[in-house]
N, C-alpha and C. Protein backbone atom coordinates (compact mmCIF):
# COMPACT_ATOMS: atom_id res chain seq x y z
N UNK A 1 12.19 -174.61 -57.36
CA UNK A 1 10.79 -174.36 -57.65
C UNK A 1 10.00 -175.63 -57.29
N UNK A 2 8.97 -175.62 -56.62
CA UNK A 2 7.89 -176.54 -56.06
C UNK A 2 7.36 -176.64 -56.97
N UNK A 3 6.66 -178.24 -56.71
CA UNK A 3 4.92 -178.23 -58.29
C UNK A 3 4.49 -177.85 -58.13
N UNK A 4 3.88 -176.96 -56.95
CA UNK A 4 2.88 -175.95 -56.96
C UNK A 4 2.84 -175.16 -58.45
N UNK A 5 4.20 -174.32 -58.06
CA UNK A 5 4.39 -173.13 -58.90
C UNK A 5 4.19 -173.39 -60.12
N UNK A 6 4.81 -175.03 -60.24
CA UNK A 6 5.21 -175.48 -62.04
C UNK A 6 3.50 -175.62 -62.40
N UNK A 7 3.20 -176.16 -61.27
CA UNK A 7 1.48 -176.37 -62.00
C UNK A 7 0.74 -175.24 -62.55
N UNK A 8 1.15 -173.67 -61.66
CA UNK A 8 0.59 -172.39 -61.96
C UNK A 8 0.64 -172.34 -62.87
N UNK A 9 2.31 -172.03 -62.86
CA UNK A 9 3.01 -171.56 -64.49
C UNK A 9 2.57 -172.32 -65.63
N UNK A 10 2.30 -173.50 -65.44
CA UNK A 10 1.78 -174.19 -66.85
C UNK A 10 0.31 -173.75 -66.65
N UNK A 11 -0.04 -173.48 -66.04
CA UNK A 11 -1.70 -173.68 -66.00
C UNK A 11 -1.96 -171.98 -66.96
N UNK A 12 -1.01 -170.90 -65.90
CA UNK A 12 -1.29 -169.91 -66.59
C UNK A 12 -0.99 -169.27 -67.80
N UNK A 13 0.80 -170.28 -68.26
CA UNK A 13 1.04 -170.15 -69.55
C UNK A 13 -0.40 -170.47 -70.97
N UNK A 14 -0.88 -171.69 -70.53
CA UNK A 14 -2.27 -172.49 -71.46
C UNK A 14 -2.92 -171.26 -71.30
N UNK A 15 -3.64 -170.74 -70.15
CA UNK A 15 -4.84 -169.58 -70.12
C UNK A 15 -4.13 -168.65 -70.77
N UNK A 16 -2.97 -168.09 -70.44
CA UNK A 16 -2.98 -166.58 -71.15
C UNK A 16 -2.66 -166.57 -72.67
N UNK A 17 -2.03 -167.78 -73.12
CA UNK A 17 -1.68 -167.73 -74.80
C UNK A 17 -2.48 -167.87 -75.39
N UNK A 18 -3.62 -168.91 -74.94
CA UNK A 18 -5.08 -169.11 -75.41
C UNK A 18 -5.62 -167.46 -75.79
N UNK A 19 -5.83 -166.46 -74.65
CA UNK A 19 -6.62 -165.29 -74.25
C UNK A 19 -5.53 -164.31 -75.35
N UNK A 20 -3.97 -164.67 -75.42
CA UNK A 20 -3.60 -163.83 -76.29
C UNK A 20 -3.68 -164.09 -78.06
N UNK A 21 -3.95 -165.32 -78.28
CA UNK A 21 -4.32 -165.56 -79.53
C UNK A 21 -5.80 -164.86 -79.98
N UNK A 22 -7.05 -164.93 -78.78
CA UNK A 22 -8.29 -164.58 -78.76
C UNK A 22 -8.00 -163.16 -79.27
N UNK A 23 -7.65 -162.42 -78.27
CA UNK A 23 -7.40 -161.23 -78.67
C UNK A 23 -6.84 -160.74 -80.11
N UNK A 24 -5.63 -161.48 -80.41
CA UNK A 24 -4.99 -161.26 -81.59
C UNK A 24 -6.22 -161.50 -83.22
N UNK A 25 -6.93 -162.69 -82.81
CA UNK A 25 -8.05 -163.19 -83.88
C UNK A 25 -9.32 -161.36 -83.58
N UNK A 26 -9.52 -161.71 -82.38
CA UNK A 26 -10.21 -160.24 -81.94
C UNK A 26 -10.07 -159.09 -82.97
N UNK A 27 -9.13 -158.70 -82.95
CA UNK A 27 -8.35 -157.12 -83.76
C UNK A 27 -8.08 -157.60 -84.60
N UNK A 28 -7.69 -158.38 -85.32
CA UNK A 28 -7.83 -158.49 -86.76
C UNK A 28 -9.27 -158.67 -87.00
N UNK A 29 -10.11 -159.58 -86.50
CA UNK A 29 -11.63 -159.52 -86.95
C UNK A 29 -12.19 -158.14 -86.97
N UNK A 30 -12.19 -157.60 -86.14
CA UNK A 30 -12.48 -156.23 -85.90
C UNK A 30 -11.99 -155.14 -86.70
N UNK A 31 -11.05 -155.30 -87.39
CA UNK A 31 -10.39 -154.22 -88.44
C UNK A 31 -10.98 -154.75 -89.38
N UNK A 32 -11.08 -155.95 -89.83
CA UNK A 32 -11.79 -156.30 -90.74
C UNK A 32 -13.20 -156.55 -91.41
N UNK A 33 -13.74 -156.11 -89.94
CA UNK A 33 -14.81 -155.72 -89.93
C UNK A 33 -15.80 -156.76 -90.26
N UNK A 34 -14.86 -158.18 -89.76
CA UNK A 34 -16.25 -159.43 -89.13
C UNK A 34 -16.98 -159.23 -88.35
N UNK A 35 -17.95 -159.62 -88.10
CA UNK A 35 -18.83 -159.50 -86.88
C UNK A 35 -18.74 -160.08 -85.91
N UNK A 36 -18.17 -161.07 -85.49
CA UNK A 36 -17.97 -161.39 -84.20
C UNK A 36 -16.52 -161.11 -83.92
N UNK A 37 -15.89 -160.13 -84.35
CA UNK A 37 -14.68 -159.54 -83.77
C UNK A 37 -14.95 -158.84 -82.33
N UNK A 38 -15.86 -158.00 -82.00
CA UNK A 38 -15.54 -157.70 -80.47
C UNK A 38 -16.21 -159.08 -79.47
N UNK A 39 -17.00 -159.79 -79.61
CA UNK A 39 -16.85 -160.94 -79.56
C UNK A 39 -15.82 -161.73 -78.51
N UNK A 40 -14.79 -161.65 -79.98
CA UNK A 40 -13.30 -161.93 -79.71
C UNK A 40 -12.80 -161.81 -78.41
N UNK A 41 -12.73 -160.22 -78.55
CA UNK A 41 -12.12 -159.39 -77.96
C UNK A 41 -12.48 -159.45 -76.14
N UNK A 42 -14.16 -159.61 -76.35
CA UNK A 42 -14.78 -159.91 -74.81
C UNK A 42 -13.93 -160.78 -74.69
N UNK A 43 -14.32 -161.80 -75.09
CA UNK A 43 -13.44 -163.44 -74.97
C UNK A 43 -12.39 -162.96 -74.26
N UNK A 44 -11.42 -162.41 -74.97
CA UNK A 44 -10.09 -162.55 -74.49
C UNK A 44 -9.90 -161.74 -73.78
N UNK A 45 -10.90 -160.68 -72.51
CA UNK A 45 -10.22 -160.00 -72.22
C UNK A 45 -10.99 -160.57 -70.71
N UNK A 46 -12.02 -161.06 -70.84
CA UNK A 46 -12.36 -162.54 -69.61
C UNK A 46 -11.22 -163.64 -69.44
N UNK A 47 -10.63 -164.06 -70.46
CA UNK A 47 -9.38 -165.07 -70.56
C UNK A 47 -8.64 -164.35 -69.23
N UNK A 48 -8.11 -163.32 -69.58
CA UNK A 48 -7.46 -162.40 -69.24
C UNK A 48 -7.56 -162.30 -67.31
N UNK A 49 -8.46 -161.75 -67.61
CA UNK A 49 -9.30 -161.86 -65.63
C UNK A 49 -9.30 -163.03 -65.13
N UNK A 50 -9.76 -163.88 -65.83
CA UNK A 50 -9.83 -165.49 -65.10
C UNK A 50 -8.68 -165.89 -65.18
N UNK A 51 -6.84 -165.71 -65.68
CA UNK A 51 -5.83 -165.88 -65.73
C UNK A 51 -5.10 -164.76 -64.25
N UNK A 52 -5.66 -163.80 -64.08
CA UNK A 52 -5.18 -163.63 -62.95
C UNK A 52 -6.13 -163.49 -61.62
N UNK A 53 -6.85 -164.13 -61.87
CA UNK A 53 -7.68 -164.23 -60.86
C UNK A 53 -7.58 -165.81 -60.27
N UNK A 54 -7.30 -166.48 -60.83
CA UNK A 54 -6.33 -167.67 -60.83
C UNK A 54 -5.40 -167.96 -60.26
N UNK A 55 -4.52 -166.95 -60.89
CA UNK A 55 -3.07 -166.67 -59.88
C UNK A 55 -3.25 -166.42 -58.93
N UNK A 56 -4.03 -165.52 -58.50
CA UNK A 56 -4.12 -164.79 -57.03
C UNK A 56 -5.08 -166.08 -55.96
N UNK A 57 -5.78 -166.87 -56.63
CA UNK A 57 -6.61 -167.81 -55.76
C UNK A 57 -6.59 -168.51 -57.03
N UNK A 58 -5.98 -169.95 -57.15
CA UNK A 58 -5.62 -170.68 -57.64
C UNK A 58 -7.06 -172.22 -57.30
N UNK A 59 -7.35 -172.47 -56.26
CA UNK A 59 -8.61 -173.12 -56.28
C UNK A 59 -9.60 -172.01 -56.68
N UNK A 60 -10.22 -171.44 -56.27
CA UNK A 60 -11.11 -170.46 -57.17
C UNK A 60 -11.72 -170.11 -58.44
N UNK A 61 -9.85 -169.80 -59.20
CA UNK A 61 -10.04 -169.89 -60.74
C UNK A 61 -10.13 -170.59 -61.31
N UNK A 62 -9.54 -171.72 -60.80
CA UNK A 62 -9.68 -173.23 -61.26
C UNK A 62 -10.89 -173.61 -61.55
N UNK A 63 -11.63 -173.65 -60.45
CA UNK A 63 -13.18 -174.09 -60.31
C UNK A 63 -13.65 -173.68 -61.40
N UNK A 64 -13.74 -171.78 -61.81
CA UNK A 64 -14.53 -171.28 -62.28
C UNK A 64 -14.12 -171.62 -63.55
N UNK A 65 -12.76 -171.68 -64.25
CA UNK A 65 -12.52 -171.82 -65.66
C UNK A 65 -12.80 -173.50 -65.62
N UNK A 66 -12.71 -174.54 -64.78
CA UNK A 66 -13.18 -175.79 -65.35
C UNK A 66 -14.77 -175.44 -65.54
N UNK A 67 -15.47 -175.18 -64.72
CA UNK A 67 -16.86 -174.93 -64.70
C UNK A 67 -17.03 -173.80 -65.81
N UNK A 68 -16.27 -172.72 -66.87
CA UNK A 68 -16.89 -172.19 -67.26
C UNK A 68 -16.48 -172.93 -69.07
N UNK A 69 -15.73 -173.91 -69.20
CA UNK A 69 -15.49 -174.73 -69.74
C UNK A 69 -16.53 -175.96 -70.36
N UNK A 70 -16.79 -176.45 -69.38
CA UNK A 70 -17.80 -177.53 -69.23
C UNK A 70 -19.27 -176.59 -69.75
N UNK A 71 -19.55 -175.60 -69.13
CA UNK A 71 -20.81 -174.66 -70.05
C UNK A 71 -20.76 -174.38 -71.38
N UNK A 72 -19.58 -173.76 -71.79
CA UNK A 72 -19.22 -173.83 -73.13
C UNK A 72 -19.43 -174.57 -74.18
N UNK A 73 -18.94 -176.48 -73.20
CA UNK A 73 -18.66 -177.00 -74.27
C UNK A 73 -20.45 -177.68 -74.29
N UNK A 74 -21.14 -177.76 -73.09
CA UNK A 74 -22.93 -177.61 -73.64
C UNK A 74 -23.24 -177.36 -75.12
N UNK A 75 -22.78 -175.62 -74.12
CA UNK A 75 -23.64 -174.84 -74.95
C UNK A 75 -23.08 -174.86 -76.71
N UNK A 76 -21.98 -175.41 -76.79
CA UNK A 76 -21.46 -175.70 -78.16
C UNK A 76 -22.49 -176.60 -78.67
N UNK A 77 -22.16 -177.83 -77.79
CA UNK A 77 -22.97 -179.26 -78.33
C UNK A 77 -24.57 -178.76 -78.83
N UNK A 78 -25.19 -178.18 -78.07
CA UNK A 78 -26.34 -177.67 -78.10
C UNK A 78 -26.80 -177.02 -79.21
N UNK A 79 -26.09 -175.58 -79.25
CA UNK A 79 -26.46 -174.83 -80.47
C UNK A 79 -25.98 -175.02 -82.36
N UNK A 80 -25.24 -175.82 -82.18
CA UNK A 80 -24.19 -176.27 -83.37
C UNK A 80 -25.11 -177.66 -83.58
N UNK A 81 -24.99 -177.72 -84.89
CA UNK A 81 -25.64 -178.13 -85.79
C UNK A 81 -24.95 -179.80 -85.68
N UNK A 82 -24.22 -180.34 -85.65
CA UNK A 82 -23.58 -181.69 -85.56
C UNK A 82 -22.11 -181.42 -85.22
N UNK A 83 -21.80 -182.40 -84.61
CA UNK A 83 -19.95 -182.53 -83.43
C UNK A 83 -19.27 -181.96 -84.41
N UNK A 84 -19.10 -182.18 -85.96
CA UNK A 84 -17.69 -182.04 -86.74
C UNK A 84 -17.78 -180.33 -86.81
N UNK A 85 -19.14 -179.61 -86.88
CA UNK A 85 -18.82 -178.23 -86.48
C UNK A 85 -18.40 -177.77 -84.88
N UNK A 86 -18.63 -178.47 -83.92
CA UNK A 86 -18.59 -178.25 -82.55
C UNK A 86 -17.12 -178.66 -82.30
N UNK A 87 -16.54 -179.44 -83.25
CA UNK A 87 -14.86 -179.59 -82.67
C UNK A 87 -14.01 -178.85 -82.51
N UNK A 88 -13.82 -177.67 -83.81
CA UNK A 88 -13.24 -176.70 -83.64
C UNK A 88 -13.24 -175.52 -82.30
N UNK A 89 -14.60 -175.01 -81.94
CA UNK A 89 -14.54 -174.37 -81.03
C UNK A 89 -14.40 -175.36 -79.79
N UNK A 90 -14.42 -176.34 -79.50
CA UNK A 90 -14.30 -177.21 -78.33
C UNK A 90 -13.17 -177.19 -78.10
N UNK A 91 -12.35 -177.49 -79.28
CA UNK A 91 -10.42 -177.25 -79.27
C UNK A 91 -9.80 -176.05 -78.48
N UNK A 92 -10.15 -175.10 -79.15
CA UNK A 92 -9.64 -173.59 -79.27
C UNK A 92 -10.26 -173.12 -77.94
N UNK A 93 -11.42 -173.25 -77.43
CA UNK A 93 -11.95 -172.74 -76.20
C UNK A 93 -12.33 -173.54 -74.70
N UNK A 94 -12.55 -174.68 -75.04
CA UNK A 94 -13.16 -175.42 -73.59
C UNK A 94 -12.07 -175.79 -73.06
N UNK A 95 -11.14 -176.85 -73.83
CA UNK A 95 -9.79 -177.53 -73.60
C UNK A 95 -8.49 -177.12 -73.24
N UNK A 96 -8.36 -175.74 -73.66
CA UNK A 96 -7.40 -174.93 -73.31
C UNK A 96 -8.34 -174.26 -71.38
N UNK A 97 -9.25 -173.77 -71.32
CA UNK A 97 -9.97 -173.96 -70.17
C UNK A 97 -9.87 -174.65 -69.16
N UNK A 98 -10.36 -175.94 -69.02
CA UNK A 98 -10.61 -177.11 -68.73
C UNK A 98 -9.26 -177.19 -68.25
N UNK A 99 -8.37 -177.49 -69.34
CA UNK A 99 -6.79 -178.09 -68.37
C UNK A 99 -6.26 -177.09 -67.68
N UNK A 100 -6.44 -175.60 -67.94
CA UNK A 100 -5.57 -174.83 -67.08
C UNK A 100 -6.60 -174.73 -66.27
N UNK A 101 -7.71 -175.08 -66.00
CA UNK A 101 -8.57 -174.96 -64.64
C UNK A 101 -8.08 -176.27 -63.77
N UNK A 102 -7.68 -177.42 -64.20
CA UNK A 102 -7.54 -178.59 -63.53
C UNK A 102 -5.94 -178.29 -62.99
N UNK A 103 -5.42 -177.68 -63.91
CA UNK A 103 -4.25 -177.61 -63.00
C UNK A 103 -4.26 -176.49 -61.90
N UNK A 104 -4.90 -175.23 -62.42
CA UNK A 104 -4.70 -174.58 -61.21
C UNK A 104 -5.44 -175.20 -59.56
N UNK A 105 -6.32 -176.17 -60.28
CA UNK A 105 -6.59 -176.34 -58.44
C UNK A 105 -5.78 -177.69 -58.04
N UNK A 106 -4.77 -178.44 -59.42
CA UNK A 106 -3.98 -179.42 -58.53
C UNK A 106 -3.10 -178.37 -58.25
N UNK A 107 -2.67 -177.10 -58.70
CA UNK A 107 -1.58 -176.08 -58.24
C UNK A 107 -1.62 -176.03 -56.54
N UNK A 108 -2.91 -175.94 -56.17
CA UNK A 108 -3.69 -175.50 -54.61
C UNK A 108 -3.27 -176.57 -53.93
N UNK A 109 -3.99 -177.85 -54.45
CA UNK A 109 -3.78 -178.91 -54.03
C UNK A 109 -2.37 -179.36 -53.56
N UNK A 110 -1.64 -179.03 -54.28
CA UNK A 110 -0.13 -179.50 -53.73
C UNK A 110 0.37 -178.68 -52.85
N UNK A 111 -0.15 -176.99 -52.88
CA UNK A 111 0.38 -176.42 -52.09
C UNK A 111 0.18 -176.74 -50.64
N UNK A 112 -0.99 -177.03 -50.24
CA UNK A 112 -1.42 -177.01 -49.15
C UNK A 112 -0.71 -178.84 -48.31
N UNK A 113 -0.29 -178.65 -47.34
CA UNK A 113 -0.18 -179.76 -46.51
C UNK A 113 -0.87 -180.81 -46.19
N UNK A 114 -0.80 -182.31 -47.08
CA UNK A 114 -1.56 -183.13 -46.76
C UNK A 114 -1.25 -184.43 -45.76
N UNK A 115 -1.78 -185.05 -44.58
CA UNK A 115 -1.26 -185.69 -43.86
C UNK A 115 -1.68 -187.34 -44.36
């Protein structure tokens, strides 16, 4: 196995456990009848798309989950009231993002032939 692949596989292991925890918080919120349970559920089912949309074009998804990462973690800073509430979702959502976006485009990066 090449680093390419190892970079995928880690990149897409981080995105999809992330997107399957989302989901899992999702349906329980949702039976329970929190309100931001479908929420959740969007969340994780974008996780989801941008995990194989990734795979299939690995610079691409990269880009878009570092870049949709970096908006997030704005729009966290922004709307949230001071950092010690903004850490939690920065953890759980940008960072898990962010690194499997950086790896999928060093994934690209290695694949391709550099002189």
């Amino acid at each position: 196995m090449n680093r390419s692949n190892r970079f995928r596989i880690a990149a897409a292991l981080i995105l999809g456990l992330t997107a399957i925890s989302w989901l899992f918080k999702g349906i329980v919120d949702t039976f329970s009848r929190v309100p931001g349970g479908i929420n959740n559920l969007v969340l994780a089912a974008a996780m989801f798309f941008l995990t194989l949309l990734s795979w299939k074009r690995p610079l691409l998804g990269g880009i878009i989950s570092a870049s949709l990462a970096v908006a997030l973690a704005i729009y966290f800073f922004l709307i949230l009231p001071d950092l010690q509430t903004a850490v939690l979702p920065l953890l759980l959502m940008c960072a898990p993002m962010a690194i499997s976006g950086l790896l999928f485009i060093e994934a690209d990066w290695t694949s391709k032939k550099r002189n």
